[in-house]
C-alpha atoms as a PDB file:
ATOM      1  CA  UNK A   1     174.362  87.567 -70.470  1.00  0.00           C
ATOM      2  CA  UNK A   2     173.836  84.354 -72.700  1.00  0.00           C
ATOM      3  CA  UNK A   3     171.470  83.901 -75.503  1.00  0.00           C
ATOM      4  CA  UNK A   4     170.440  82.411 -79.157  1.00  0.00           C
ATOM      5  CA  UNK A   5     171.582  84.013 -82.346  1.00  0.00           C
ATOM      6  CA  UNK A   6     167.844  84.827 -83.719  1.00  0.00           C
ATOM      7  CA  UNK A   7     169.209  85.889 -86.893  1.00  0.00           C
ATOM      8  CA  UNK A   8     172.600  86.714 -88.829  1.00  0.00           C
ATOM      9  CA  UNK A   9     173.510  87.882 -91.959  1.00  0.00           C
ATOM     10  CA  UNK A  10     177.632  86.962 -93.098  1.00  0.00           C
ATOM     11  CA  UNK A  11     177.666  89.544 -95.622  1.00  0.00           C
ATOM     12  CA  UNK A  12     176.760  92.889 -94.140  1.00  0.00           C
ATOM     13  CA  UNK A  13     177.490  91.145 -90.044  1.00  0.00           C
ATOM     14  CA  UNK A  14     174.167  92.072 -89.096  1.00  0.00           C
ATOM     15  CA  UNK A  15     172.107  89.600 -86.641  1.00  0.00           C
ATOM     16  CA  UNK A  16     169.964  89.826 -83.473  1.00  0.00           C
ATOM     17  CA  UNK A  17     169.906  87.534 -80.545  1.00  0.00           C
ATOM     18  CA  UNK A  18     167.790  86.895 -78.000  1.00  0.00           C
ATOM     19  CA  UNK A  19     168.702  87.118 -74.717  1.00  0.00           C
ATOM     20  CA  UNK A  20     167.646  84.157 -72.150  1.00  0.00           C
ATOM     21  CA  UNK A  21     167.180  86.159 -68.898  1.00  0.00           C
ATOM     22  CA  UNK A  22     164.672  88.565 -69.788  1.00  0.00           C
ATOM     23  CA  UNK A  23     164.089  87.853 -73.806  1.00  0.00           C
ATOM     24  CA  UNK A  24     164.825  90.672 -75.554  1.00  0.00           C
ATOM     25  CA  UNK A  25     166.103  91.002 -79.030  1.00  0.00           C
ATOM     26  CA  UNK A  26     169.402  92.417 -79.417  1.00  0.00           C
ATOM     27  CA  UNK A  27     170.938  93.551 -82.397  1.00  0.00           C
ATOM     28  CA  UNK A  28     174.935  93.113 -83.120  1.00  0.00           C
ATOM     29  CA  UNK A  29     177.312  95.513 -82.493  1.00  0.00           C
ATOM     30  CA  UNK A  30     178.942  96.323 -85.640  1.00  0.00           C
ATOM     31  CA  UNK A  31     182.396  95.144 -84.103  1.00  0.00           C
ATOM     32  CA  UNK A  32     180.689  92.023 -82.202  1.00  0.00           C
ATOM     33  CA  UNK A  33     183.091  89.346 -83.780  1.00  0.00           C
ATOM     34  CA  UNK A  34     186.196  91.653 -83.342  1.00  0.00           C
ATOM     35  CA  UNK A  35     188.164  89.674 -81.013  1.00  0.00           C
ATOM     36  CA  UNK A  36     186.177  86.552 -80.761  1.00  0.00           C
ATOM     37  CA  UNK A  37     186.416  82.704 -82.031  1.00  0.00           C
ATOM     38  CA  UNK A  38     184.003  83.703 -84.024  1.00  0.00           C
ATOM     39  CA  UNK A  39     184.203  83.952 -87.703  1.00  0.00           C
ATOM     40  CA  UNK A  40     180.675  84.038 -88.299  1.00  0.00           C
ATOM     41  CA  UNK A  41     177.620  82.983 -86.643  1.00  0.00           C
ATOM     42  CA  UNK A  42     174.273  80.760 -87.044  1.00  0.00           C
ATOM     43  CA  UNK A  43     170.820  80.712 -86.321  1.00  0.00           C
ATOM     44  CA  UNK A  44     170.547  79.075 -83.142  1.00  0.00           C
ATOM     45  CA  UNK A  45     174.084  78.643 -81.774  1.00  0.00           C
ATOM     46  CA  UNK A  46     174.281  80.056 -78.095  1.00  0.00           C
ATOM     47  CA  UNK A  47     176.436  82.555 -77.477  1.00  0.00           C
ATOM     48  CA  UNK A  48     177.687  84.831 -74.389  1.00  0.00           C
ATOM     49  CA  UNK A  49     177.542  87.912 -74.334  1.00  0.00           C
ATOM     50  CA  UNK A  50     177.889  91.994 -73.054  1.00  0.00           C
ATOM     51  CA  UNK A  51     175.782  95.124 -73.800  1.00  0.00           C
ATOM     52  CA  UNK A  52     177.747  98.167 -74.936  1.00  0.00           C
ATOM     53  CA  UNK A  53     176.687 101.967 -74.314  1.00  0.00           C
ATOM     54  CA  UNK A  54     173.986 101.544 -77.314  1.00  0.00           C
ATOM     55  CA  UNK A  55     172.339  98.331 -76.037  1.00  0.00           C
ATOM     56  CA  UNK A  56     173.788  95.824 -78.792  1.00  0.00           C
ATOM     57  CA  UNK A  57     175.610  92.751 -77.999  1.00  0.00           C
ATOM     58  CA  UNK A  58     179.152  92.600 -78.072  1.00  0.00           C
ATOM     59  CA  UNK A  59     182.288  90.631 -76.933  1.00  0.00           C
ATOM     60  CA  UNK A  60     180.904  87.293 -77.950  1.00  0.00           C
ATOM     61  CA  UNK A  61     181.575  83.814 -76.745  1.00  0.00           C
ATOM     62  CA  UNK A  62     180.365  80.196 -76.601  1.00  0.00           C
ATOM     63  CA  UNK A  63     177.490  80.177 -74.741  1.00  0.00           C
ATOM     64  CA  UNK A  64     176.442  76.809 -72.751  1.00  0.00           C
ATOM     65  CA  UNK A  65     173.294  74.298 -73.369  1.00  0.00           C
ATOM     66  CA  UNK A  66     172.227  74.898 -69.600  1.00  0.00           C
ATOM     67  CA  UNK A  67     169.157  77.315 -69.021  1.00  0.00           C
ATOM     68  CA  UNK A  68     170.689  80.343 -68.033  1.00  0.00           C
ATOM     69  CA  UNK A  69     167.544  82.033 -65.637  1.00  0.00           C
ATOM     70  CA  UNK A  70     164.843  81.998 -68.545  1.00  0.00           C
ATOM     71  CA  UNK A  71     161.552  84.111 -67.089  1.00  0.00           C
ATOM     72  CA  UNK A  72     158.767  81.242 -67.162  1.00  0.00           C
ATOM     73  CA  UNK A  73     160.824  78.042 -66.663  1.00  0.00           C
END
């Protein structure tokens, strides 16, 4: 799945994105950045991502500029 980082907070590692394909929020795992580039994250960057067992996003990654199947475009 790829979206946008809606929202992130550095100093508690909450955030939300938004997924492109059917444009849901989704809120961060609490171990999201475990094992990623990623030190941190900001509003807007695109990232790739997975769903765990409680429907947060997880195993992040850089996400890509090109639309990724966006409903309505």
């Amino acid at each position: 799945m790829q979206g946008v980082v809606k929202a992130y907070d550095p100093s508690s590692g909450d955030g939300v994105i938004m997924c492109d394909s059917d444009m849901n929020d989704y809120e961060l795992a609490p171990n999201a950045l475990d094992g990623s580039i990623f030190r941190m994250l900001r509003q807007g960057q695109r990232v790739i991502f997975q769903l765990n067992a409680n429907k947060q996003a997880t195993q992040l990654s850089l996400g890509s500029e090109i639309d990724m199947k966006t409903p309505g475009y």
